[in-house]
N, C-alpha and C. Protein backbone atom coordinates (compact mmCIF):
# COMPACT_ATOMS: atom_id res chain seq x y z
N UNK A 1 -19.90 20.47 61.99
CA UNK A 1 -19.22 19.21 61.58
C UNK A 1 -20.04 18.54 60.48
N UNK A 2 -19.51 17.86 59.64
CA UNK A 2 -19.71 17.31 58.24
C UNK A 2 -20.22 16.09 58.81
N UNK A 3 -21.47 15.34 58.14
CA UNK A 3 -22.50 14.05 58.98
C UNK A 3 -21.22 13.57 57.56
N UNK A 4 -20.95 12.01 58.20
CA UNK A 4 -20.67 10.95 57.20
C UNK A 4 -20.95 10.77 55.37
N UNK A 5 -22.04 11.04 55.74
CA UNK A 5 -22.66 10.67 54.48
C UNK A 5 -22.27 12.28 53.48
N UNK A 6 -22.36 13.22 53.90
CA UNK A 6 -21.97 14.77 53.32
C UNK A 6 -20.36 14.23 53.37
N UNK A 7 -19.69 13.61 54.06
CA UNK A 7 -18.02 13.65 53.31
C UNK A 7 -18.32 12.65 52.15
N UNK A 8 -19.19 11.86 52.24
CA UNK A 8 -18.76 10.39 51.35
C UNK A 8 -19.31 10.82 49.81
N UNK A 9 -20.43 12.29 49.87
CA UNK A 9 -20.74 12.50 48.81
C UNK A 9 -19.42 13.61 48.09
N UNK A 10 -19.05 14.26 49.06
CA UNK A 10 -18.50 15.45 48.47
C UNK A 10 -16.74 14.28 48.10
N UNK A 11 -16.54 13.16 48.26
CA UNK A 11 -15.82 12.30 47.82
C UNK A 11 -15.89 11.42 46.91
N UNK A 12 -17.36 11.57 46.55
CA UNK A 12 -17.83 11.11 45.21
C UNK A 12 -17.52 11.73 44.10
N UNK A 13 -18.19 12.88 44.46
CA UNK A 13 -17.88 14.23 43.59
C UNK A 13 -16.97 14.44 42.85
N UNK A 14 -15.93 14.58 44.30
CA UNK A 14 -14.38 14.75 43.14
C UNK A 14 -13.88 13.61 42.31
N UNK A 15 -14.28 12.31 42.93
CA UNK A 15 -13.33 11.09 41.83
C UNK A 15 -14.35 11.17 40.49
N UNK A 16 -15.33 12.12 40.75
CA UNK A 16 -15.96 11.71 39.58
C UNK A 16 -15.56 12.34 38.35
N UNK A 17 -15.00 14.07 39.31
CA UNK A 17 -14.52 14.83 37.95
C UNK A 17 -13.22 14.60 37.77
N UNK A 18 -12.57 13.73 38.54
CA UNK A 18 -10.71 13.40 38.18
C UNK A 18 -11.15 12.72 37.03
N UNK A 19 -12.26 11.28 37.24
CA UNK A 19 -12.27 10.14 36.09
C UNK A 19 -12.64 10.82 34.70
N UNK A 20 -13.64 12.07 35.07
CA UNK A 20 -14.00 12.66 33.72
C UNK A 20 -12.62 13.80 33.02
N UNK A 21 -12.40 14.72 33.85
CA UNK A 21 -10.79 15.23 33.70
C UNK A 21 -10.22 13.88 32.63
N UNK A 22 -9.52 12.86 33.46
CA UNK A 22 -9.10 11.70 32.75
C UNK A 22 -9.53 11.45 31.41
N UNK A 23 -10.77 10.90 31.61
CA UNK A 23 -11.21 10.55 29.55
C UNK A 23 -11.28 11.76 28.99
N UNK A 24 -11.64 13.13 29.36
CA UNK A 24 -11.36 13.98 28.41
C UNK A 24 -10.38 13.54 28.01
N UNK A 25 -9.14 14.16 28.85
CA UNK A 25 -7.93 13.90 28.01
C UNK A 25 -7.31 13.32 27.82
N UNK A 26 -7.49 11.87 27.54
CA UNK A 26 -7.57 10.71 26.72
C UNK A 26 -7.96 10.66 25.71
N UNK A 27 -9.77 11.24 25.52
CA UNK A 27 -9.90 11.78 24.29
C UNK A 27 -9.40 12.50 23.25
N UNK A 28 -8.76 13.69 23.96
CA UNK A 28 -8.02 14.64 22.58
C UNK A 28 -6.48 13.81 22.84
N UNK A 29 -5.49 13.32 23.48
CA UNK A 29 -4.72 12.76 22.93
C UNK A 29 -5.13 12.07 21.84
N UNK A 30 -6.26 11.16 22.14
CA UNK A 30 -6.63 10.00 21.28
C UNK A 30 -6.48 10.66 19.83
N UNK A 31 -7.63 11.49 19.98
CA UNK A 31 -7.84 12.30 18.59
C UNK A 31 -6.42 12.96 17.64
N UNK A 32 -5.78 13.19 18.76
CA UNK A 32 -4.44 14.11 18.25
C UNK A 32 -3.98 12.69 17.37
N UNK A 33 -3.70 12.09 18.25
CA UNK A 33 -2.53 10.75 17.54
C UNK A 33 -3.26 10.15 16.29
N UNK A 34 -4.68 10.15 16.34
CA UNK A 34 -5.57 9.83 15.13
C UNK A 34 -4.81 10.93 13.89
N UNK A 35 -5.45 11.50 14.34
CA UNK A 35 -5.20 12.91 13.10
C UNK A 35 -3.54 13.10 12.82
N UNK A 36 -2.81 12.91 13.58
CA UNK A 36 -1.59 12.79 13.45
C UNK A 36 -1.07 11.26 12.37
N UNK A 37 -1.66 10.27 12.79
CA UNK A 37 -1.60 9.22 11.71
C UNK A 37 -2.18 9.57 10.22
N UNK A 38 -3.39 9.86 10.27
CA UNK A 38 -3.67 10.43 8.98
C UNK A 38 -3.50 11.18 8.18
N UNK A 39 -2.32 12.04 8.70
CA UNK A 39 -2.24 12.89 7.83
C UNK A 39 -0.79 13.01 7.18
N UNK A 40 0.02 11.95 8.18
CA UNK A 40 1.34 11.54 7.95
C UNK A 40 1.63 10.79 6.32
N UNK A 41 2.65 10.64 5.56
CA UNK A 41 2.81 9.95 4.43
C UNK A 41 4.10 10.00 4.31
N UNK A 42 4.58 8.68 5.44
CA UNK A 42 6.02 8.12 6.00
C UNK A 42 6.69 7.07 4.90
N UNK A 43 5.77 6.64 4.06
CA UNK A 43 6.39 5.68 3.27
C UNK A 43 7.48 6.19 1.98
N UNK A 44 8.46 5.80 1.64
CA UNK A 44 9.09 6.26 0.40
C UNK A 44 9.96 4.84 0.30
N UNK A 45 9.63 5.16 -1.47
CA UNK A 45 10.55 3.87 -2.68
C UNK A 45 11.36 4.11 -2.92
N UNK A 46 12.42 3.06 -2.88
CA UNK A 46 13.60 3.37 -3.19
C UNK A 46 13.85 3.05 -4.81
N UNK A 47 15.18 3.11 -5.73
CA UNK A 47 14.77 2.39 -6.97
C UNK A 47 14.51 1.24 -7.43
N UNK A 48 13.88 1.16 -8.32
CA UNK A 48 13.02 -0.17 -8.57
C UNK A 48 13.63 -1.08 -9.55
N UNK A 49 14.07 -2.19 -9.72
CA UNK A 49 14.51 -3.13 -10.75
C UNK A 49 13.63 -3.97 -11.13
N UNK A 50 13.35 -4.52 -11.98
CA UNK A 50 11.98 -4.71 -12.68
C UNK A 50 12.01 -6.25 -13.69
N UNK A 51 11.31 -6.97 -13.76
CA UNK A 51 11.47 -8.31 -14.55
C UNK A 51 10.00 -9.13 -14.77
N UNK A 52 10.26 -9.82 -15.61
CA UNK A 52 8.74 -9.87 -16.27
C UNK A 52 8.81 -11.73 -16.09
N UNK A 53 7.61 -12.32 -16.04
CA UNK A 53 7.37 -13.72 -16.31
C UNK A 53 8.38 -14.20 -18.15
N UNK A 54 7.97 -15.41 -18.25
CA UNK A 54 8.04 -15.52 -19.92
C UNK A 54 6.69 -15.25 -20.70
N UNK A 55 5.77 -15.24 -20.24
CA UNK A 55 4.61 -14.69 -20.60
C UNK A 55 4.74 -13.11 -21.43
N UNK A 56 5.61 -12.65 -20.46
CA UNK A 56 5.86 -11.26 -20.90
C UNK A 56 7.51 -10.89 -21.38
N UNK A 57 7.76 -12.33 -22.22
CA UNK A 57 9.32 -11.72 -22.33
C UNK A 57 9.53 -10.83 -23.24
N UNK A 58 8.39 -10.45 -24.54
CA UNK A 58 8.73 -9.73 -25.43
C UNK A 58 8.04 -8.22 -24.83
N UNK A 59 8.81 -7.55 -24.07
CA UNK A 59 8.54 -6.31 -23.51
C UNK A 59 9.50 -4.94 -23.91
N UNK A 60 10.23 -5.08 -24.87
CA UNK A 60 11.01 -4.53 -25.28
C UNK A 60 12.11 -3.76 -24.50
N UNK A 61 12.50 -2.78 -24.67
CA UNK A 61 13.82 -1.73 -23.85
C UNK A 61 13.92 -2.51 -22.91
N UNK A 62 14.62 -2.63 -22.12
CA UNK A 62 15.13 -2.55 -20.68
C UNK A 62 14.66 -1.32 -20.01
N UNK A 63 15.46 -0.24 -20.80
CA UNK A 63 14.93 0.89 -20.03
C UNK A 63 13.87 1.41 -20.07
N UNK A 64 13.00 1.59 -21.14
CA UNK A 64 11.46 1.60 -21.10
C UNK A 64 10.65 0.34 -21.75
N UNK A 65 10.70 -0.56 -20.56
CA UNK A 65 9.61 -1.51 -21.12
C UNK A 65 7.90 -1.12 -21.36
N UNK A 66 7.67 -1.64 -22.28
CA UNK A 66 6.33 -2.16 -22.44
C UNK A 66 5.76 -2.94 -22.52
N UNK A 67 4.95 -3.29 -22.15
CA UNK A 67 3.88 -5.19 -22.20
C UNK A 67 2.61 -4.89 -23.03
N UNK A 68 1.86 -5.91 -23.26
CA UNK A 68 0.23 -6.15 -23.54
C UNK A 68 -0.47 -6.92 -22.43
N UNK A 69 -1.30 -6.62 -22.24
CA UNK A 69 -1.70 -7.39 -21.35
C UNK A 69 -2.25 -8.77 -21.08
N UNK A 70 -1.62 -9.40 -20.78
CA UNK A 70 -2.06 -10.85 -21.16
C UNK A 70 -2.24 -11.46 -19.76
N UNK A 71 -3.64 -12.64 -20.01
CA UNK A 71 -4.00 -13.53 -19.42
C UNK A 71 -3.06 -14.09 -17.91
N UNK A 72 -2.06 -14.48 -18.04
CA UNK A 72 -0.99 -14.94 -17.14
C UNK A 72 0.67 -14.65 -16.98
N UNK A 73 0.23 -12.70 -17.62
CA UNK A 73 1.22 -11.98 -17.47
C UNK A 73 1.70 -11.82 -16.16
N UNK A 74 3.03 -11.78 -15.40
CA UNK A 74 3.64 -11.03 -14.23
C UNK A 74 4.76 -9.90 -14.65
N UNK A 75 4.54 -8.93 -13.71
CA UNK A 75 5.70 -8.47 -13.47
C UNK A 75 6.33 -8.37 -12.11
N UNK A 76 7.13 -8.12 -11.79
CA UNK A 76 8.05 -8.13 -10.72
C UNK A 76 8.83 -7.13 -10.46
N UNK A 77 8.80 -6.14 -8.97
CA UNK A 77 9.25 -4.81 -8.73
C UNK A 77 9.86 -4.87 -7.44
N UNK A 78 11.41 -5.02 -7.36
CA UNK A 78 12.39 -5.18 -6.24
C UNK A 78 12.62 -3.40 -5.92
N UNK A 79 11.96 -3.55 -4.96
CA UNK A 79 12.70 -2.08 -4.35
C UNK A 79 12.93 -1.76 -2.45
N UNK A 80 12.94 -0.82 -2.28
CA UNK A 80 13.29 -0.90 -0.80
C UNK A 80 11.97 0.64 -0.13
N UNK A 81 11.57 -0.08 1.13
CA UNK A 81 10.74 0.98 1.56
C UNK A 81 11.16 1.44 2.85
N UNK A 82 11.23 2.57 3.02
CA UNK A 82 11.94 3.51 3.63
C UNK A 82 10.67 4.44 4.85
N UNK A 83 10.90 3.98 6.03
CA UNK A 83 9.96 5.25 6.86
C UNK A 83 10.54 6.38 7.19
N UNK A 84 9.83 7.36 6.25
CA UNK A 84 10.95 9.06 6.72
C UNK A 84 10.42 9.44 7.76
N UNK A 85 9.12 8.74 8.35
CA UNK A 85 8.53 9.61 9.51
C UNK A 85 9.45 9.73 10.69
N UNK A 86 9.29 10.54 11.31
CA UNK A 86 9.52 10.76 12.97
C UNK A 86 8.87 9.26 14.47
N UNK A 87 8.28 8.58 13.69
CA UNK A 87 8.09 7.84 14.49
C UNK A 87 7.80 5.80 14.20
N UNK A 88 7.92 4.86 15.04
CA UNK A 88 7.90 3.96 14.43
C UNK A 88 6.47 3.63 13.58
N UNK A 89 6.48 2.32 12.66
CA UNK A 89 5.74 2.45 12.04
C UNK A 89 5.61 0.66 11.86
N UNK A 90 4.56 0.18 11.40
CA UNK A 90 4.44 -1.37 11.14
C UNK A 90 3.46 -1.57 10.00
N UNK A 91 4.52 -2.09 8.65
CA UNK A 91 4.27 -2.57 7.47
C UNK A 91 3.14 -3.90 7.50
N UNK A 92 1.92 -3.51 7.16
CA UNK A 92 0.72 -4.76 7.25
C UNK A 92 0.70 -5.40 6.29
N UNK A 93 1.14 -5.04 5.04
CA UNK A 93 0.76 -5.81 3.57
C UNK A 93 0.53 -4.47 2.68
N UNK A 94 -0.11 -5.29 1.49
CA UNK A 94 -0.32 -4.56 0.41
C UNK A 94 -1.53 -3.68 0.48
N UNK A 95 -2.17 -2.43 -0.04
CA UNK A 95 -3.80 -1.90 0.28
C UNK A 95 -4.49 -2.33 -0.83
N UNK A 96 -5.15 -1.49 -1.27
CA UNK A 96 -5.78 -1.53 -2.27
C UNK A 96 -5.73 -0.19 -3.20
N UNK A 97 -5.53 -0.43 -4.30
CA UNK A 97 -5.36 0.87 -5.71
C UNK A 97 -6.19 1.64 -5.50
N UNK A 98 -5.82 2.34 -5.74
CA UNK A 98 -7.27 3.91 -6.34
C UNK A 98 -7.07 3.49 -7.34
N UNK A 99 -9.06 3.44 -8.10
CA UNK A 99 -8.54 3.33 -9.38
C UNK A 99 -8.70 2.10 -10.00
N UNK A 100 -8.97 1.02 -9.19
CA UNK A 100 -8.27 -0.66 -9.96
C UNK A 100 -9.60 -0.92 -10.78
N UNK A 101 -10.35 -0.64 -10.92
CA UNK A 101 -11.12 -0.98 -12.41
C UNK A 101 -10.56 -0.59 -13.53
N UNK A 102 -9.66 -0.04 -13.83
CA UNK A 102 -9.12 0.90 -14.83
C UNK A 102 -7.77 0.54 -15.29
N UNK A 103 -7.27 -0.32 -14.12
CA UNK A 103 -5.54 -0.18 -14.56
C UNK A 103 -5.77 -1.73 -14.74
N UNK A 104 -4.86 -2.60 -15.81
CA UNK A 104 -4.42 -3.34 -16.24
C UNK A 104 -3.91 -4.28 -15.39
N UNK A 105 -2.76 -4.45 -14.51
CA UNK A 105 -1.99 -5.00 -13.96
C UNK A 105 -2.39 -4.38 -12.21
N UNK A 106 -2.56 -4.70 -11.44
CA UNK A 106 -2.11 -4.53 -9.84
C UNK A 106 -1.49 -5.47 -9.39
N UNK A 107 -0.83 -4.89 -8.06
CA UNK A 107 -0.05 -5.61 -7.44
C UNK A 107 -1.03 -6.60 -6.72
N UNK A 108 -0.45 -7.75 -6.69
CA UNK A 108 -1.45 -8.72 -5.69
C UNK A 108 -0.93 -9.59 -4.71
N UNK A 109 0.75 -9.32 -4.94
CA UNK A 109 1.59 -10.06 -3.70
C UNK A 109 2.69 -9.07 -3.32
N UNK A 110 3.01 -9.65 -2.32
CA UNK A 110 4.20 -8.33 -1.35
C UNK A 110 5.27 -9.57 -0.73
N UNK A 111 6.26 -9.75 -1.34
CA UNK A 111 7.57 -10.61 -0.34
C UNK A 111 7.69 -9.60 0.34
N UNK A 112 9.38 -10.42 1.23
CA UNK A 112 10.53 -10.10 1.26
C UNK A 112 11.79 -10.33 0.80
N UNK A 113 12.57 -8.40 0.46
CA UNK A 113 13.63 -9.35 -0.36
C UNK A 113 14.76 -8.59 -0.25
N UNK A 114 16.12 -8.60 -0.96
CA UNK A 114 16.63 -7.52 -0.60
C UNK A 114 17.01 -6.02 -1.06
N UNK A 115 15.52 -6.22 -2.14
CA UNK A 115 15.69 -4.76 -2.53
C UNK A 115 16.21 -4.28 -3.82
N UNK A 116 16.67 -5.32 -4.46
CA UNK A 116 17.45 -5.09 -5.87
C UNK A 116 16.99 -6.54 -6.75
N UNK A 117 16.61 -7.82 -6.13
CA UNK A 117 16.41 -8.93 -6.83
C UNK A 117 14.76 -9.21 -7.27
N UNK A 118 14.64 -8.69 -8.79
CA UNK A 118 13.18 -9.04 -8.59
C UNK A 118 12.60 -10.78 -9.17
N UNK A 119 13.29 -11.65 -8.61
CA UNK A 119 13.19 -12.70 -8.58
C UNK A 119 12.39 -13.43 -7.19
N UNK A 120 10.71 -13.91 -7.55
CA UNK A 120 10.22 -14.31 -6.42
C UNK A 120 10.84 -15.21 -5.74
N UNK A 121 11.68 -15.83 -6.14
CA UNK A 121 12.30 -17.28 -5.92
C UNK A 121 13.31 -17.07 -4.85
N UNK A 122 13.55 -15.62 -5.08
CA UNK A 122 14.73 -15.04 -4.28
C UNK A 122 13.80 -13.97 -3.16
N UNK A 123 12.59 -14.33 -2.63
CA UNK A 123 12.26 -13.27 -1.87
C UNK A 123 11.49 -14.28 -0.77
N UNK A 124 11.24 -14.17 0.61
CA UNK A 124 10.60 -14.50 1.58
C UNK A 124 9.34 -14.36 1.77
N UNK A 125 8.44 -15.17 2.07
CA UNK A 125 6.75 -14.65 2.49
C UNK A 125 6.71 -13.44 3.05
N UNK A 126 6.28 -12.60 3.09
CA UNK A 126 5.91 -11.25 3.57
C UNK A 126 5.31 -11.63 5.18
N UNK A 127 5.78 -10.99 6.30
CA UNK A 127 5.40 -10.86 7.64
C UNK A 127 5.24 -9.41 7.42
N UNK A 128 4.10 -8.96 8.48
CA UNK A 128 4.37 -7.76 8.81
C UNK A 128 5.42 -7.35 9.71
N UNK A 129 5.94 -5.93 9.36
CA UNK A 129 7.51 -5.43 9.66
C UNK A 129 7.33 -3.92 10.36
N UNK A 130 8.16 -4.09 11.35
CA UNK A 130 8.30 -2.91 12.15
C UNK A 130 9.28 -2.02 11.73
N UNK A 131 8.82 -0.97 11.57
CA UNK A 131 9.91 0.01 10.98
C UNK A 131 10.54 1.63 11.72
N UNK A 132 11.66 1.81 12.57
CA UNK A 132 11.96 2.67 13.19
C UNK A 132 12.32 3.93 12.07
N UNK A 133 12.17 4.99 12.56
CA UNK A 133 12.46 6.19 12.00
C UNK A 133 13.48 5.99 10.73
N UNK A 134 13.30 6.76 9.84
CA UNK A 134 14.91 6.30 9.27
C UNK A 134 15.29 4.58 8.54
N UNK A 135 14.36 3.97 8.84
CA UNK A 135 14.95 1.98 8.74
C UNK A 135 14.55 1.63 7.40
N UNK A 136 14.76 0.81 6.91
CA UNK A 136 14.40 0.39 5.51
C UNK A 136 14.30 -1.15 5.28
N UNK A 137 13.37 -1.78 4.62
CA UNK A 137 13.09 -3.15 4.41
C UNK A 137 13.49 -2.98 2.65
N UNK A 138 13.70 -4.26 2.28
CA UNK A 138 13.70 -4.69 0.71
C UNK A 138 12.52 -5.24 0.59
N UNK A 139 11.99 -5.28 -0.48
CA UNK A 139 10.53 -6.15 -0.46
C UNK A 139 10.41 -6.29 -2.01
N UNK A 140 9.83 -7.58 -2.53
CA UNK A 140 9.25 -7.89 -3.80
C UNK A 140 7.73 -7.27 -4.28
N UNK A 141 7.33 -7.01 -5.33
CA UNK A 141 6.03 -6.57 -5.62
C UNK A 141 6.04 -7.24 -6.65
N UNK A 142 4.51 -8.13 -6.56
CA UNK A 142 4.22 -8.71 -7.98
C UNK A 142 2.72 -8.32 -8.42
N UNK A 143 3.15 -8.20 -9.93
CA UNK A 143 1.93 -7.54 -10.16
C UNK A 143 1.45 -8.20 -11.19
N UNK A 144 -0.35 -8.54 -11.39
CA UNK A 144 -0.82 -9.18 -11.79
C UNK A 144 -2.01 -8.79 -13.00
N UNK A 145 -2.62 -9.92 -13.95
CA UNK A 145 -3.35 -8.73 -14.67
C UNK A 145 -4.78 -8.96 -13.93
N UNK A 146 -5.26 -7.69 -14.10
CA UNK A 146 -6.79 -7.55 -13.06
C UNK A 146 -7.97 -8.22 -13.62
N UNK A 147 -8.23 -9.16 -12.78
CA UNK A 147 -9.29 -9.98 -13.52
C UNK A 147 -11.07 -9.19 -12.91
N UNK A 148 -10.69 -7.76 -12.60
CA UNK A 148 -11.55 -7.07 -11.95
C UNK A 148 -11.82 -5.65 -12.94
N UNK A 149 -11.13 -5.86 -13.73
CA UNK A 149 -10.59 -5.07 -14.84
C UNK A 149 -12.94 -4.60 -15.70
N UNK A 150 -12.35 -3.24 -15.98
CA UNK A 150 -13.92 -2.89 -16.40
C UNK A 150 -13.69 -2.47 -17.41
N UNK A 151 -14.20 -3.94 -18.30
CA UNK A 151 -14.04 -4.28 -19.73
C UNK A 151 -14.82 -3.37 -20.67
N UNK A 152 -16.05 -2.67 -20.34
CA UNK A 152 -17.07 -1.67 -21.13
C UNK A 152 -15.88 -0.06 -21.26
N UNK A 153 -14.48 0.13 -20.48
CA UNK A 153 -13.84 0.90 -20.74
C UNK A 153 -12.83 0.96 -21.83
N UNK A 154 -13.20 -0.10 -22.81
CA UNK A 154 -12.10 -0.95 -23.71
C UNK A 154 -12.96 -0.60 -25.22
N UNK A 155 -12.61 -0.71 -26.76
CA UNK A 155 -13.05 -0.46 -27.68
C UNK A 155 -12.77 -1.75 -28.22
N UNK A 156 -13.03 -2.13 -29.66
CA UNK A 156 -12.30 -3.19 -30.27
C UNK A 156 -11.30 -3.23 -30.62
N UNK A 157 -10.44 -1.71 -30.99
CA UNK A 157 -8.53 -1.41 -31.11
C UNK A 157 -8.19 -0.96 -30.16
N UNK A 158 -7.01 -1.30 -30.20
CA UNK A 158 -6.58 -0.80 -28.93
C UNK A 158 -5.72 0.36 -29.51
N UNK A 159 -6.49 1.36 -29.53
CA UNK A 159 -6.52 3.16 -29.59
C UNK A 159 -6.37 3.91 -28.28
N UNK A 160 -5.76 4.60 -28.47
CA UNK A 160 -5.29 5.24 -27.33
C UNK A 160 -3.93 5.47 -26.64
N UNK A 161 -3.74 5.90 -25.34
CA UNK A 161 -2.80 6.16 -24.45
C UNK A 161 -3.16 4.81 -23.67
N UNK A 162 -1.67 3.86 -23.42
CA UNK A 162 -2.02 3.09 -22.51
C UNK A 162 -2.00 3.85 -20.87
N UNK A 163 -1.38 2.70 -19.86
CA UNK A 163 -1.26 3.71 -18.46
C UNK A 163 -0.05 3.01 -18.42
N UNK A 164 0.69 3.46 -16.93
CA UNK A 164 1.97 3.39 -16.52
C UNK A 164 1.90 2.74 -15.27
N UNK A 165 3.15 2.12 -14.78
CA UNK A 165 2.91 1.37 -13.63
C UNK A 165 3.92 2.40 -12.95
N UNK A 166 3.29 3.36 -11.95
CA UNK A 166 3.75 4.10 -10.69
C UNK A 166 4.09 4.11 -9.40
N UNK A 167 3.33 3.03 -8.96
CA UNK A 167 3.39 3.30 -7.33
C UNK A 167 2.48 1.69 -7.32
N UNK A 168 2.55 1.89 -6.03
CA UNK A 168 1.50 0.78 -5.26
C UNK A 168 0.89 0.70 -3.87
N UNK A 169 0.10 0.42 -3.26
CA UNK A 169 -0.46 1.22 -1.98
C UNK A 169 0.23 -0.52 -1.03
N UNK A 170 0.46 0.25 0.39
CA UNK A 170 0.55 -0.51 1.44
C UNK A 170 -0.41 0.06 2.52
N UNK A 171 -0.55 -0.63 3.65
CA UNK A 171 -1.12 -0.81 4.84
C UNK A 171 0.29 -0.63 5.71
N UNK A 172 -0.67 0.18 6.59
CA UNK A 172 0.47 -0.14 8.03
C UNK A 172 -0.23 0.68 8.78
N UNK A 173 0.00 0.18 10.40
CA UNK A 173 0.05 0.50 11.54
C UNK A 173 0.88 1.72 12.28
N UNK A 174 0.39 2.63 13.24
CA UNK A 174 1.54 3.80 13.68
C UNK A 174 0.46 3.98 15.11
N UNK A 175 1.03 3.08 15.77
CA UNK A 175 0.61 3.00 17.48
C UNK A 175 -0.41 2.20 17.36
N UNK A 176 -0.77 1.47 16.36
CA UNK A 176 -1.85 0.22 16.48
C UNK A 176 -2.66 0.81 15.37
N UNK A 177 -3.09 2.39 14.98
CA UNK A 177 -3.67 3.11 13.63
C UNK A 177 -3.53 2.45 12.89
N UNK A 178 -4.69 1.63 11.69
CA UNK A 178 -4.16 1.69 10.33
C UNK A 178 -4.62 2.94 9.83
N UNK A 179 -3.91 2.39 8.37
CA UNK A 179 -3.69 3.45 7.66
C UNK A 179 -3.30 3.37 6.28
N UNK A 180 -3.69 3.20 5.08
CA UNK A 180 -2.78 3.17 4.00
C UNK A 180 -2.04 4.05 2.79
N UNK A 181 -0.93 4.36 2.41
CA UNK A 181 -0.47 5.12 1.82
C UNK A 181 -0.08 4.66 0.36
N UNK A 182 -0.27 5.55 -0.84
CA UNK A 182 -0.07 5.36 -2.26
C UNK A 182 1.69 5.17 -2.31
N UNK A 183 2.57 4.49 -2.39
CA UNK A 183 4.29 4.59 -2.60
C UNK A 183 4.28 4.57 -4.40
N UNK A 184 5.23 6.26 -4.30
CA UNK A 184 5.44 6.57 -5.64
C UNK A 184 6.69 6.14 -5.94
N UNK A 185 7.06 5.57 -7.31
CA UNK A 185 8.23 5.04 -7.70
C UNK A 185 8.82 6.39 -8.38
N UNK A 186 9.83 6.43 -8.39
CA UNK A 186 10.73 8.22 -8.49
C UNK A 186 10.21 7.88 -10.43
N UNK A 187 9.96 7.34 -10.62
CA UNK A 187 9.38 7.59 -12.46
C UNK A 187 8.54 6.10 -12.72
N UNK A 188 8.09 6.36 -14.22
CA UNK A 188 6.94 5.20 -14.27
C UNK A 188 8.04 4.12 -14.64
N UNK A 189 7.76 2.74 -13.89
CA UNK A 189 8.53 1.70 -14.44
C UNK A 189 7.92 0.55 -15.66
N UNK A 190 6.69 0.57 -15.68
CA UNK A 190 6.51 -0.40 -17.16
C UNK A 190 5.41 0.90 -17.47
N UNK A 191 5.34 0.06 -19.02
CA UNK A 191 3.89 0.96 -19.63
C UNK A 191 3.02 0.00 -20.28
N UNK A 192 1.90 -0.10 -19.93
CA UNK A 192 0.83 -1.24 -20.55
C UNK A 192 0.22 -0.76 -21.68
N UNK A 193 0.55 -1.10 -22.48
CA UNK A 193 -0.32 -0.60 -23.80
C UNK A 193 -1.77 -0.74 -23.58
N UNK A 194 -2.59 -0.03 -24.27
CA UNK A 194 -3.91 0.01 -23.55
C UNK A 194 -5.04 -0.90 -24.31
N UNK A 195 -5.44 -2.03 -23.61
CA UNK A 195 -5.74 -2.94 -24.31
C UNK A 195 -7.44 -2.96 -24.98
N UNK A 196 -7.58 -3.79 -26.08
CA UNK A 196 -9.24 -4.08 -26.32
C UNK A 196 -9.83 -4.63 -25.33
N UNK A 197 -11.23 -4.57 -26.12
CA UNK A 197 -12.30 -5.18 -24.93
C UNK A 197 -12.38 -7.03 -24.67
N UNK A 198 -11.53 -7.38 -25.94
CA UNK A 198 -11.55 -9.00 -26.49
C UNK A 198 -10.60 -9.08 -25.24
N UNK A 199 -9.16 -8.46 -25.30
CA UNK A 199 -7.92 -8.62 -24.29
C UNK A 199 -8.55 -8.59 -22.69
N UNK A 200 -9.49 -7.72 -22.47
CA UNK A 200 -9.73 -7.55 -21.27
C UNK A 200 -10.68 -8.68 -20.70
N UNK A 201 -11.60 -9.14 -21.39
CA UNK A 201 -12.68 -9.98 -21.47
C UNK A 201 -11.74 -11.73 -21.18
N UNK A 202 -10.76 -12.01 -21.82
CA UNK A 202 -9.85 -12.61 -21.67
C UNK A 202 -9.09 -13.06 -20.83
N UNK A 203 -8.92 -11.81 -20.05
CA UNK A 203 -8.31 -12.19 -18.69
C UNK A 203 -9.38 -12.55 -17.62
N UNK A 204 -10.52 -11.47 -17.60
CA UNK A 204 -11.82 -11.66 -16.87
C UNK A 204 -12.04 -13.39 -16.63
N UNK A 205 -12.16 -13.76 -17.82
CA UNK A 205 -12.60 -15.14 -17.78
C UNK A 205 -11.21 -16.59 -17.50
N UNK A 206 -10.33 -16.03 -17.39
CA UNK A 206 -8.95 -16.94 -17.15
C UNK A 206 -8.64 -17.46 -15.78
């Protein structure tokens, strides 16, 4: 017969390897759903309609605008974002660029809107938004000139290829994960002519 104390250990024993059993596999779920967030890229743009401050009214085409970059330039990018993933998802805000020493303009605000009006006036403060498989929000993007901008990449003419305004990064959540993804616009919607070091220096200090 088993003394007391020999059941109470060999009852130790086992809850000890259920609890460890347990966080193992807790762990590799954990890990799975990690790696499963990261490697996902659920976000997609819908088309973009596009409008400039008066700062920037002389931007030419409609259909291919261009700007300079100026001091207390905006632009404005109504489009709709779309989660193709398989699972829900929650819109945090805007991320941050790859890249933003270099580009001219970033985005620096995120409404809500309905997707075709790129009028801030016509768009809502941005909440973060839950997004089911398949669902789609409208949202405003305004984009600003970078006063972070790395002016020693600039000459005194402005020689060269400017850049293009493509995409813009968001944040979001997928089971509490962040995470942020680059959203490509199906073609480039403005083109910044590529400015001097006087232009860049300009905004720096504004």
């Amino acid at each position: 017969m088993l003394s007391p104390m020999h059941v109470d250990t060999q009852r130790g024993g086992t809850l000890t390897k259920v609890l460890v059993t347990i966080l193992v596999v807790a762990l590799v779920l954990f890990a799975g759903l990690y790696f499963f967030t990261k490697a996902q890229s659920p976000l997609a743009a819908g088309q973009a309609q596009v409008a400039f401050n008066d700062v920037l009214a002389n931007h030419g085409s409609a259909l291919a605008p261009q700007v300079s970059l100026e001091p207390n330039g905006q632009i404005y990018v109504a489009t709709t974002i779309r989660n193709t993933g398989r699972v829900p998802i929650k819109i945090q805000g805007l991320g941050t660029p790859e890249h933003s020493g270099e580009l001219p303009y970033v985005p620096g605000e995120l409404r809500l809107g309905d997707g075709k009006t790129p009028d801030p006036s016509q768009a809502a403060p941005f909440q973060p938004k839950e997004l089911g498989s398949g669902e789609s929000i409208g949202v405003l993007v305004t984009y600003f000139p970078n006063v972070d901008l790395i002016c020693q990449l600039f000459s005194g003419l402005s020689a060269g290829a400017g850049t293009q305004i493509t995409s813009f990064p968001l944040r979001y959540t997928t089971f509490g994960i962040e995470d942020q993804q680059t959203v490509e616009f199906d073609h480039p919607i403005v083109t910044v002519e590529r400015p001097t070091k006087a232009d860049c220096e300009r905004v720096a200090i504004s």
